[in-house]
Protein backbone atom coordinates (compact mmCIF):
# COMPACT_ATOMS: atom_id res chain seq x y z
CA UNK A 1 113.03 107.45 82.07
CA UNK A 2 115.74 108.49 84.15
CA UNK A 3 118.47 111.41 83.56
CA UNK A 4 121.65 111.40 85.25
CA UNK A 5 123.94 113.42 83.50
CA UNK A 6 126.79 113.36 85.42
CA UNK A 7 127.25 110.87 88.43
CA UNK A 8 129.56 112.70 90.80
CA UNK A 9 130.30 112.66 94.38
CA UNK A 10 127.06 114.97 94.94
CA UNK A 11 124.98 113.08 92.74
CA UNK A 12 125.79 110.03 94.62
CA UNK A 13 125.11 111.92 98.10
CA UNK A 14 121.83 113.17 97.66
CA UNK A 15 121.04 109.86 96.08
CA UNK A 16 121.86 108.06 99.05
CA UNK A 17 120.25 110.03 101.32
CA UNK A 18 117.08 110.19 99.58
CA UNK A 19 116.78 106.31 99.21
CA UNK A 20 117.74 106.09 102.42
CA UNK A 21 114.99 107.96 103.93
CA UNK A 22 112.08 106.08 101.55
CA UNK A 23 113.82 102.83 103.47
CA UNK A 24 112.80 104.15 106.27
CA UNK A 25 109.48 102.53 108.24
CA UNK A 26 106.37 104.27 108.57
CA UNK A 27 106.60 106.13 111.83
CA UNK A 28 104.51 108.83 113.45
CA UNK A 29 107.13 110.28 115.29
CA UNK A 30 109.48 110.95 111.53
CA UNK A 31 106.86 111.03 108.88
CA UNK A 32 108.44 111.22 105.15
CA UNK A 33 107.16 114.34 102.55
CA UNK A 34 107.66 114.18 99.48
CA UNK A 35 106.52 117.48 97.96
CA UNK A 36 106.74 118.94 93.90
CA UNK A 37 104.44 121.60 92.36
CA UNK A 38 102.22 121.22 88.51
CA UNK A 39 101.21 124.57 86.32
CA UNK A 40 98.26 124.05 84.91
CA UNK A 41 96.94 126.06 82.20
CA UNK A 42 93.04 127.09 82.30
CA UNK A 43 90.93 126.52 79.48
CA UNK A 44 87.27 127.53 79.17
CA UNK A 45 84.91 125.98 77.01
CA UNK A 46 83.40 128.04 74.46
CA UNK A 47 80.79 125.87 73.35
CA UNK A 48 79.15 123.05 75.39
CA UNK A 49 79.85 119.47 74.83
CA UNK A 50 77.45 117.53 73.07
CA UNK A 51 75.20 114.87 75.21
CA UNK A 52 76.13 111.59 73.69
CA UNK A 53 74.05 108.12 74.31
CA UNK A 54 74.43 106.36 77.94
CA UNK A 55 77.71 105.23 77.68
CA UNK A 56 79.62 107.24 75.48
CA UNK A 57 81.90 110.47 76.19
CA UNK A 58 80.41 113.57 75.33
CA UNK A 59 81.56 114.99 71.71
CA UNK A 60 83.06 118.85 72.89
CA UNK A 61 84.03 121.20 70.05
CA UNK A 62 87.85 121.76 69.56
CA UNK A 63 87.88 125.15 70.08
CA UNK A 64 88.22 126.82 73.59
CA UNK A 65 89.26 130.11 75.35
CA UNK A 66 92.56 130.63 77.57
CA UNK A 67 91.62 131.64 81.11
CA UNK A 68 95.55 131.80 82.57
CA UNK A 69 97.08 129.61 84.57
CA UNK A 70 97.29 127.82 88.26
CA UNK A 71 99.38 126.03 90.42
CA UNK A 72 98.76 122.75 92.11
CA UNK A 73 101.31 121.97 95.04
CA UNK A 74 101.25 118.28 95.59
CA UNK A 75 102.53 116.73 98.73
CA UNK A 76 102.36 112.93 99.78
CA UNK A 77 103.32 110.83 102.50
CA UNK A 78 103.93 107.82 100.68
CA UNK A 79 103.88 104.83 102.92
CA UNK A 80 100.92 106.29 104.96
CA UNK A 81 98.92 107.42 101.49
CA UNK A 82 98.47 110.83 103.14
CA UNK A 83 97.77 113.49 100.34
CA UNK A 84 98.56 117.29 100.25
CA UNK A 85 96.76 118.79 97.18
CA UNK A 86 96.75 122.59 97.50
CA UNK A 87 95.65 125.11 94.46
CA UNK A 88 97.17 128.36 94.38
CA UNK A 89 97.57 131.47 91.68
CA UNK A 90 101.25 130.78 91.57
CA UNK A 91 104.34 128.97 92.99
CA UNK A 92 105.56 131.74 93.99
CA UNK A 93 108.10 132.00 97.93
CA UNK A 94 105.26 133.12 99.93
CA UNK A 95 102.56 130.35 98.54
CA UNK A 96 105.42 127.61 99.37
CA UNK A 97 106.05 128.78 102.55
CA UNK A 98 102.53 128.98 103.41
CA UNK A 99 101.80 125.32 101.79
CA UNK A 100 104.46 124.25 104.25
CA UNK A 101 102.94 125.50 107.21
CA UNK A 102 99.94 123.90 106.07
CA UNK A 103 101.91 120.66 105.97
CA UNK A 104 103.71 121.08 109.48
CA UNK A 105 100.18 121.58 111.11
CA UNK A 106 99.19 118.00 110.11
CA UNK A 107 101.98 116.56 112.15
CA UNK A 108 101.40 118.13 115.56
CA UNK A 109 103.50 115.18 117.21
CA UNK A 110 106.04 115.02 114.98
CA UNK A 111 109.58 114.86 116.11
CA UNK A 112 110.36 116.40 112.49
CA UNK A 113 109.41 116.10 109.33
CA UNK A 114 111.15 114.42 106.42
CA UNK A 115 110.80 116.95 103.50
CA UNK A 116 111.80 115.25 99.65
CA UNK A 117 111.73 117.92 97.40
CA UNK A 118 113.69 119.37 94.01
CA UNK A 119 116.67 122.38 94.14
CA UNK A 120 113.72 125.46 93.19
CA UNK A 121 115.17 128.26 94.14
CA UNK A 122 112.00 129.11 96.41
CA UNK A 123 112.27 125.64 98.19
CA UNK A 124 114.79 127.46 101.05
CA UNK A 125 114.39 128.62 104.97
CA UNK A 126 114.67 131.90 103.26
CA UNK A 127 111.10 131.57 101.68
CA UNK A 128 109.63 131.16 105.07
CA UNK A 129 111.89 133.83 106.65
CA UNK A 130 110.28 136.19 104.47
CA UNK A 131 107.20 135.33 104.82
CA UNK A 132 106.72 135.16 108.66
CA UNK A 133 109.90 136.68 109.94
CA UNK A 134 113.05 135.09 111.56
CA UNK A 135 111.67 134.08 114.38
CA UNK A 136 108.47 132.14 113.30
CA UNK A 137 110.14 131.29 109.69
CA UNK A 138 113.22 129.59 111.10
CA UNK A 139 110.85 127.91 113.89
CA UNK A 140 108.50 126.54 111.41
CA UNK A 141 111.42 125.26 109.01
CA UNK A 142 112.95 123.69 111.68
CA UNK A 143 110.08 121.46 111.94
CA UNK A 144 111.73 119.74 108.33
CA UNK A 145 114.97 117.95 107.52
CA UNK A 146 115.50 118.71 104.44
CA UNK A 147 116.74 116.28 101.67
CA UNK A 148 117.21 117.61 98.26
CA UNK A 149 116.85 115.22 95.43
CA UNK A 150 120.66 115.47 93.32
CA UNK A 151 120.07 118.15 90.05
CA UNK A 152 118.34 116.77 86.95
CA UNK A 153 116.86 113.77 88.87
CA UNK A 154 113.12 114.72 89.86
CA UNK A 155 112.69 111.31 89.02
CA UNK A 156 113.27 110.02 93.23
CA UNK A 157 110.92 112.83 94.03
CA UNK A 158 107.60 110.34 94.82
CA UNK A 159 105.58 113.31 94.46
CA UNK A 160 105.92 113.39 90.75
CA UNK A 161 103.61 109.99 91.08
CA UNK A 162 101.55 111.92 93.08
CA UNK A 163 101.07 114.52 90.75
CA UNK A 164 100.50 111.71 88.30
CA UNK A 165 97.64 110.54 89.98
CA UNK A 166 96.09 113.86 90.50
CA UNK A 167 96.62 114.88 86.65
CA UNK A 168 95.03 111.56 85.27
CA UNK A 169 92.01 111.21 88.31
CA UNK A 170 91.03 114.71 88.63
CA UNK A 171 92.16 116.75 85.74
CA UNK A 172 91.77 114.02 83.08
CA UNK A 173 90.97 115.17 79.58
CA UNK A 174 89.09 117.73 80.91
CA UNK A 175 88.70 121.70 80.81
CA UNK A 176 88.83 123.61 83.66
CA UNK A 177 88.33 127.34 83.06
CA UNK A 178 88.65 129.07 86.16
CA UNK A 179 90.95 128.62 89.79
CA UNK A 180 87.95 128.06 91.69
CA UNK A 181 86.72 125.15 90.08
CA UNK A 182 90.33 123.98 90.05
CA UNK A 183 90.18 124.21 94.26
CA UNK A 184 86.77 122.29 94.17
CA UNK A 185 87.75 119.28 92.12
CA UNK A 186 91.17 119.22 93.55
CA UNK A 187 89.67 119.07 97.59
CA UNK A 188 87.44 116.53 96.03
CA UNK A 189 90.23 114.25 94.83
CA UNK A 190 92.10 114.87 97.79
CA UNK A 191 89.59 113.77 100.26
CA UNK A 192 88.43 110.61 97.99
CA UNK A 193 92.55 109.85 97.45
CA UNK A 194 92.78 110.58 101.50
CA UNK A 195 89.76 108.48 102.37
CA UNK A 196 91.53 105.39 100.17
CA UNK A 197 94.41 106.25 101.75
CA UNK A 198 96.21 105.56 98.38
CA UNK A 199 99.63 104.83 99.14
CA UNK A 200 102.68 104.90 96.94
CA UNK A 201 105.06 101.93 96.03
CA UNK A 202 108.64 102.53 95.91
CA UNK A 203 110.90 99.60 94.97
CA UNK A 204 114.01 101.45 94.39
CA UNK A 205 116.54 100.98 96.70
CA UNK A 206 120.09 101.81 97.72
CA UNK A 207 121.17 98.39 96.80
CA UNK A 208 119.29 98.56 93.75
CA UNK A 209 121.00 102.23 92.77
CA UNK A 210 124.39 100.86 93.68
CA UNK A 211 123.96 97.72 91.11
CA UNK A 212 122.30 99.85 88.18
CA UNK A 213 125.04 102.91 88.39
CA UNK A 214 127.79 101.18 89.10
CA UNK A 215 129.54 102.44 92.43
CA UNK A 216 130.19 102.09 95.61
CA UNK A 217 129.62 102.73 98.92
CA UNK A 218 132.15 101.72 101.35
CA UNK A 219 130.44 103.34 104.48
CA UNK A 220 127.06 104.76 104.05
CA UNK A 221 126.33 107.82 106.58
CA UNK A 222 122.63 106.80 106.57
């Protein structure tokens, strides 16, 4: 389940930090993000499925036609079951800077913004920099504190249960052959997982890191 190949000083760090900000209480004023992206490949059906009694799934044929690929940024507030399901053509800089600003626009009273998200090279102030210049770039990504999950541990990113959720509820078993009908269903699921307000459950804690790995903390910064 989990992959910590080496369990340094930075390891340990980012570790830390991360659990420390999931032990933090739900507040308005210092929401938490946790934010991860999913390529998904599109797949057209070339013949339609078969109409089966009332009851039973559809029989479909096994063959089907590649129509490219997608992206699906997924974003969560965990403790407040706030989703943040956005399609795009790519993962490229400009689309994650542009997904952020999305995100900073829902928190409008926000103090700042707790981001939780992997080491991708695009997930940097420079990404929104370029984008929307120095000035509005560095504004805008001040609106975050960072923290970076440690390398080759995607595991403590909670947005990898959000894009759990969104692979098994909207995408199922099913194909998908074009990017549109990718942005309908995923709005759909987003509004229905957003109406629920389908929060996350996080039981791993500092304490509970600490015990499994085996170190020590003799004065936590957090």
């Amino acid at each position: 389940m989990w992959c910590v190949p080496t369990l340094d000083e930075e390891y340990i760090a980012r570790l830390e930090e991360v659990l420390a900000v999931y032990e933090k209480p739900l507040a308005e004023k210092e929401p938490v993000v946790c934010v991860d992206e999913k390529p998904v490949v599109l797949h057209q059906e070339v013949r339609p499925p078969v109409a089966m009694k009332p009851g039973r799934v559809a029989r479909r044929d096994s063959e089907y036609e590649r129509r490219g690929t997608a992206n699906v940024f997924c974003g969560v507030e965990p403790k407040a079951g706030r989703h943040f399901t956005q399609v795009t053509d790519h993962r490229s800089s400009p689309r994650f800077a542009e997904y952020l600003r999305r995100i900073a626009w829902r928190y409008p009273k926000a103090d700042t913004i707790h981001l939780v998200m992997d080491n991708l090279n695009s997930h940097t102030r420079k990404a929104l920099v370029e984008r929307f210049g120095e000035k509005e770039g560095g504004r805008l990504w001040d609106r975050f504190t960072v923290h970076y999950t440690p390398k080759h541990a995607s595991w403590l990113n909670q947005a990898e249960i959000a894009i759990s959720l969104f692979s098994r509820q909207c995408l199922g078993q099913r194909r998908i052959g074009d990017r549109e009908t990718l942005r309908k269903e995923a709005r759909s699921w987003n509004r229905r997982t957003n109406r629920n307000r389908v929060t996350l459950q996080w039981a791993f804690t500092r304490k509970k890191a600490r015990h499994k790995f085996g170190y020590k903390i003799t004065r936590s910064r957090y």
